[in-house]
Protein backbone atom coordinates (compact mmCIF):
# COMPACT_ATOMS: atom_id res chain seq x y z
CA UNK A 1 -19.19 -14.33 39.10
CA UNK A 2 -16.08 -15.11 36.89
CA UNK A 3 -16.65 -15.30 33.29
CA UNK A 4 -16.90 -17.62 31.46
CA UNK A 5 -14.66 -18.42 28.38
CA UNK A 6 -15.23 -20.81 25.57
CA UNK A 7 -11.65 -22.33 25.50
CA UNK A 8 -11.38 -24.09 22.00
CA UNK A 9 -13.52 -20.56 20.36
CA UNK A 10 -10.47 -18.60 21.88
CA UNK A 11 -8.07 -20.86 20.83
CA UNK A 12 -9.75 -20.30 16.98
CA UNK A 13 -9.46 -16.34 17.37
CA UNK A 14 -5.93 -17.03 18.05
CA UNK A 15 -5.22 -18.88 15.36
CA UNK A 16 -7.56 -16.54 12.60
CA UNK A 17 -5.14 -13.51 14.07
CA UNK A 18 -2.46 -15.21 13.88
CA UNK A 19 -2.49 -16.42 9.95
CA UNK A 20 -4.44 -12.55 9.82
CA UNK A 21 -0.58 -11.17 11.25
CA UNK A 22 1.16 -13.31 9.04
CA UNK A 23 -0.41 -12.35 5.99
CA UNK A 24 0.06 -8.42 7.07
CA UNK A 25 3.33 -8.42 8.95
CA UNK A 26 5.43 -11.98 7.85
CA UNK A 27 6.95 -13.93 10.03
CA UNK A 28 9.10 -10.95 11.60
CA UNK A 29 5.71 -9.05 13.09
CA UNK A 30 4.77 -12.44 14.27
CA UNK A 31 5.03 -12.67 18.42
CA UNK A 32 2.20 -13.93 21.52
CA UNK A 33 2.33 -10.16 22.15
CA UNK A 34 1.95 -8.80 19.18
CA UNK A 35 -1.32 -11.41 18.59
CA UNK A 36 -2.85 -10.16 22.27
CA UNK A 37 -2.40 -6.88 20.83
CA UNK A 38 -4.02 -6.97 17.92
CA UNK A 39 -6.88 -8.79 20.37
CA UNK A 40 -6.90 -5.97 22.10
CA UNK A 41 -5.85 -8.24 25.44
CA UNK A 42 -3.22 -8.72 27.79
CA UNK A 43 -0.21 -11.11 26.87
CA UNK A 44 -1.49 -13.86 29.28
CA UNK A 45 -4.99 -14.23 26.71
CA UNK A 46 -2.33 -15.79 24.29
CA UNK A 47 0.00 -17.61 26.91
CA UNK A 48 -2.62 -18.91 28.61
CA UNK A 49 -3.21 -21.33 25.86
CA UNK A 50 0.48 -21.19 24.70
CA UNK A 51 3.63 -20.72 26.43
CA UNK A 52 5.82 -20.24 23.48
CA UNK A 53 5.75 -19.08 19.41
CA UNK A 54 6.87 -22.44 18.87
CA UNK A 55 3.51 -23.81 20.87
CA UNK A 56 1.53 -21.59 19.02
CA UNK A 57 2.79 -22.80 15.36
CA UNK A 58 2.52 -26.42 16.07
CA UNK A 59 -1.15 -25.73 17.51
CA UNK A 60 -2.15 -23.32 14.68
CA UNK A 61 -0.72 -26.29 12.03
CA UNK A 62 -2.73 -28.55 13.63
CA UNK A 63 -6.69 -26.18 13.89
CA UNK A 64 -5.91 -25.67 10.01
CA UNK A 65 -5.08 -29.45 9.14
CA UNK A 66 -8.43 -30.29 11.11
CA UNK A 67 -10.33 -27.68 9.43
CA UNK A 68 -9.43 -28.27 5.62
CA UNK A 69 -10.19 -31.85 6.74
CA UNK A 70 -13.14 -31.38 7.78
CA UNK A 71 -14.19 -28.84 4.13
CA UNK A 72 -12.58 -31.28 2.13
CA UNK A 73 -14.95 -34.21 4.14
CA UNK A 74 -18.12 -31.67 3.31
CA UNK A 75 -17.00 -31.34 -0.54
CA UNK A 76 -16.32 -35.06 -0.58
CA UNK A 77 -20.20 -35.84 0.30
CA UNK A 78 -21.40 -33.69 -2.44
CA UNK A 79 -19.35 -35.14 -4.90
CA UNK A 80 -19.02 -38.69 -5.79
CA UNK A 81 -16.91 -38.98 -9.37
CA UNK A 82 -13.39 -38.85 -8.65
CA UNK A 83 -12.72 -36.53 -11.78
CA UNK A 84 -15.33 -34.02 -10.08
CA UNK A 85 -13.54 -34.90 -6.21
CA UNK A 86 -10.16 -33.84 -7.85
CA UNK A 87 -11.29 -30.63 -9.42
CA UNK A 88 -13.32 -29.30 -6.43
CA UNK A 89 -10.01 -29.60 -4.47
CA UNK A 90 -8.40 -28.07 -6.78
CA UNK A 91 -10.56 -25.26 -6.96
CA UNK A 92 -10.73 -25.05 -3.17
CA UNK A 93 -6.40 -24.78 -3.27
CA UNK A 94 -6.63 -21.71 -5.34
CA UNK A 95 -7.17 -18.48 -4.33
CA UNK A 96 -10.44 -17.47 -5.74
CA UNK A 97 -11.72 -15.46 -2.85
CA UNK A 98 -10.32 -12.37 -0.87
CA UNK A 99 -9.72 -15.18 2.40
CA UNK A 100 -7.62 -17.22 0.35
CA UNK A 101 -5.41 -14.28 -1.05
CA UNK A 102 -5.35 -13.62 2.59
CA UNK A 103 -4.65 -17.31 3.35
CA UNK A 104 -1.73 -17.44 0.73
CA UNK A 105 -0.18 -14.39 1.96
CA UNK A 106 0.66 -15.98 5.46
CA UNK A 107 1.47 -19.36 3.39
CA UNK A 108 4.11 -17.07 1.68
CA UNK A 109 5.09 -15.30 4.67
CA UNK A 110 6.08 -18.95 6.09
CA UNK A 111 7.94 -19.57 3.17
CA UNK A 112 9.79 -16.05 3.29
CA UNK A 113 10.98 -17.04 7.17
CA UNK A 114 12.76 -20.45 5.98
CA UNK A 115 15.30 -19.52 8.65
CA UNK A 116 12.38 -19.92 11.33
CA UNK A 117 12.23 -23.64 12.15
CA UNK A 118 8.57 -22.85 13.84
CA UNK A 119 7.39 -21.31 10.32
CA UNK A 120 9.58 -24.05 8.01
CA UNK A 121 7.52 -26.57 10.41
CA UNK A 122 4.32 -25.52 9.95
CA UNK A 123 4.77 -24.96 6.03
CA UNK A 124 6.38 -28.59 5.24
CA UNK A 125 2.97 -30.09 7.47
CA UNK A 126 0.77 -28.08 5.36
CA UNK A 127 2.77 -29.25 2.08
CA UNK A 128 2.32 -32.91 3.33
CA UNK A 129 -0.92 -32.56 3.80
CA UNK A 130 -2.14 -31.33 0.19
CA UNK A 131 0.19 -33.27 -1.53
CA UNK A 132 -1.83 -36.27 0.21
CA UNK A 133 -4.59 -35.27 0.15
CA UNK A 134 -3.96 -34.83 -3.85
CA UNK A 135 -2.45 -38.44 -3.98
CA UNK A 136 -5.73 -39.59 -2.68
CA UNK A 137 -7.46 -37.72 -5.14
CA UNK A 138 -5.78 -39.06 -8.21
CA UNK A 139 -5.71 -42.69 -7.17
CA UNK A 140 -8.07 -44.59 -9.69
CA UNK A 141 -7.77 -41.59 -12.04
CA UNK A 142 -4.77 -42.50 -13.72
CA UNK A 143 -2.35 -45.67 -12.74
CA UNK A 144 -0.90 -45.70 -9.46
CA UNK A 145 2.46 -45.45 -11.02
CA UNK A 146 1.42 -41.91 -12.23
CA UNK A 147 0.03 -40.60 -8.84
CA UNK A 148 3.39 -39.18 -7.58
CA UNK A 149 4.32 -37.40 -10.33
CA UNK A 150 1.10 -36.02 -11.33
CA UNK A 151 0.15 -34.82 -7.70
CA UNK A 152 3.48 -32.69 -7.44
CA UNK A 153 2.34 -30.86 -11.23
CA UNK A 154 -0.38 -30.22 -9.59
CA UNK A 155 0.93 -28.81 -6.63
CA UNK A 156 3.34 -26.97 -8.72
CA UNK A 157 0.41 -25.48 -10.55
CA UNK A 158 -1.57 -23.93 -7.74
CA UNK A 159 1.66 -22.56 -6.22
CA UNK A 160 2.64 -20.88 -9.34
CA UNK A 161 -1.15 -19.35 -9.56
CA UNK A 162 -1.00 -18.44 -6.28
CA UNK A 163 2.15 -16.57 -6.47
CA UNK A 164 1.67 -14.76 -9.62
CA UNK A 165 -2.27 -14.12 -7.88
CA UNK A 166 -0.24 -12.40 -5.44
CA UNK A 167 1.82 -10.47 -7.74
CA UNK A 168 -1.00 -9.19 -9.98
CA UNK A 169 -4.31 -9.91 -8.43
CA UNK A 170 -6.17 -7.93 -11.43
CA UNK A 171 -4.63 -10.63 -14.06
CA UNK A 172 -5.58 -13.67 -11.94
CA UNK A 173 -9.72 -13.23 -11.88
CA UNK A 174 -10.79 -16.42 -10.57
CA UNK A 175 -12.70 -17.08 -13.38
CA UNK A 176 -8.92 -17.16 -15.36
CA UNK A 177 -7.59 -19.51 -12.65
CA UNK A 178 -10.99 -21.88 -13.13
CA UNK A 179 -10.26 -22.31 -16.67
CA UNK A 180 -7.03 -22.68 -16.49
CA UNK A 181 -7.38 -25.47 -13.78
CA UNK A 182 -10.24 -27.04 -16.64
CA UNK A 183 -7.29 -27.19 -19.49
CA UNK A 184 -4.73 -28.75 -16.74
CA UNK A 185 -6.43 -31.59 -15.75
CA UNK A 186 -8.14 -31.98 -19.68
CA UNK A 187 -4.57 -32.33 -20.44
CA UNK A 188 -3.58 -34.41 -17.17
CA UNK A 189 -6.60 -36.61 -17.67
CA UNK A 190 -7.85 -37.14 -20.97
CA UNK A 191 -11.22 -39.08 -21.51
């Protein structure tokens, strides 16, 4: 009797080894075979689902998009004040947890391969993404004037975190990045 495979749950464990690889290897180590091996299957377990890297990317864009909207949906339900929406993103960008040091490695490795139009595709949909999801965040927080502006500091800030996070994990406890968030938007949003 053949066997039976959940299609979209193997299309997942593509995707978590693939941002796994990135994170690990960059960009370079990145390859359908090198994913099936680390999968411990044959080549066709990844092109079955895609036929080429730049398949893959565009897919693997589109799981995480669906995902974070889908956390960000959850977090939305539990909170209702927009100052307390804002900061639970916020929170949620930075990386407080082993998974999103992991998670802002392959972020990073997507930067590193600029020269990769799969990985520069992927990175600018992510980057679209936040930074709308933070405009929607700060409308009726401040006036709408102010949105733009504000929404890239704030990108700017978890990017800089996250980099120096990278660089010296031990300095960047998340309970340092937490507070630090608290003064930025005390300052960004004054009562």
């Amino acid at each position: 009797m053949p066997r039976v495979v959940d299609h979209e749950a193997r299309r997942r464990d593509i995707a978590k080894v693939t941002l796994q690889l990135l994170a690990r290897d960059g960009a370079a180590g990145l390859s359908l075979r090198s994913i099936a091996a680390e999968m411990g299957g044959s080549l066709t377990m990844v092109t079955h689902y895609y036929p080429n890297r730049q398949a893959l990317m565009t897919d693997l864009a589109q799981q995480i998009c669906t995902t974070w909207q889908t956390a960000l949906d959850e977090m939305d339900e539990k909170h209702h004040e927009p100052h307390d929406r804002l900061r639970t993103f916020m929170a949620w960008l930075l990386p407080l947890t082993a998974r999103g040091h992991e998670e802002e490695r392959a972020r990073i490795a997507l930067l590193a391969a600029d020269h990769d139009p799969d990985c520069r595709a992927v990175l600018l949909e992510f980057d679209g993404v936040v930074r709308g999801m933070l405009r929607d965040r700060l409308r009726g927080l401040m006036p709408k004037r102010r949105v733009p502006a504000a929404a890239d500091l704030l990108r700017a800030f978890v990017s800089g975190v996250v980099l120096d996070a990278q660089l010296s994990p031990e300095a960047w406890p998340a309970k340092r990045q937490l507070a630090l968030l608290d003064d930025l938007l005390a300052a960004l949003l004054p009562e």
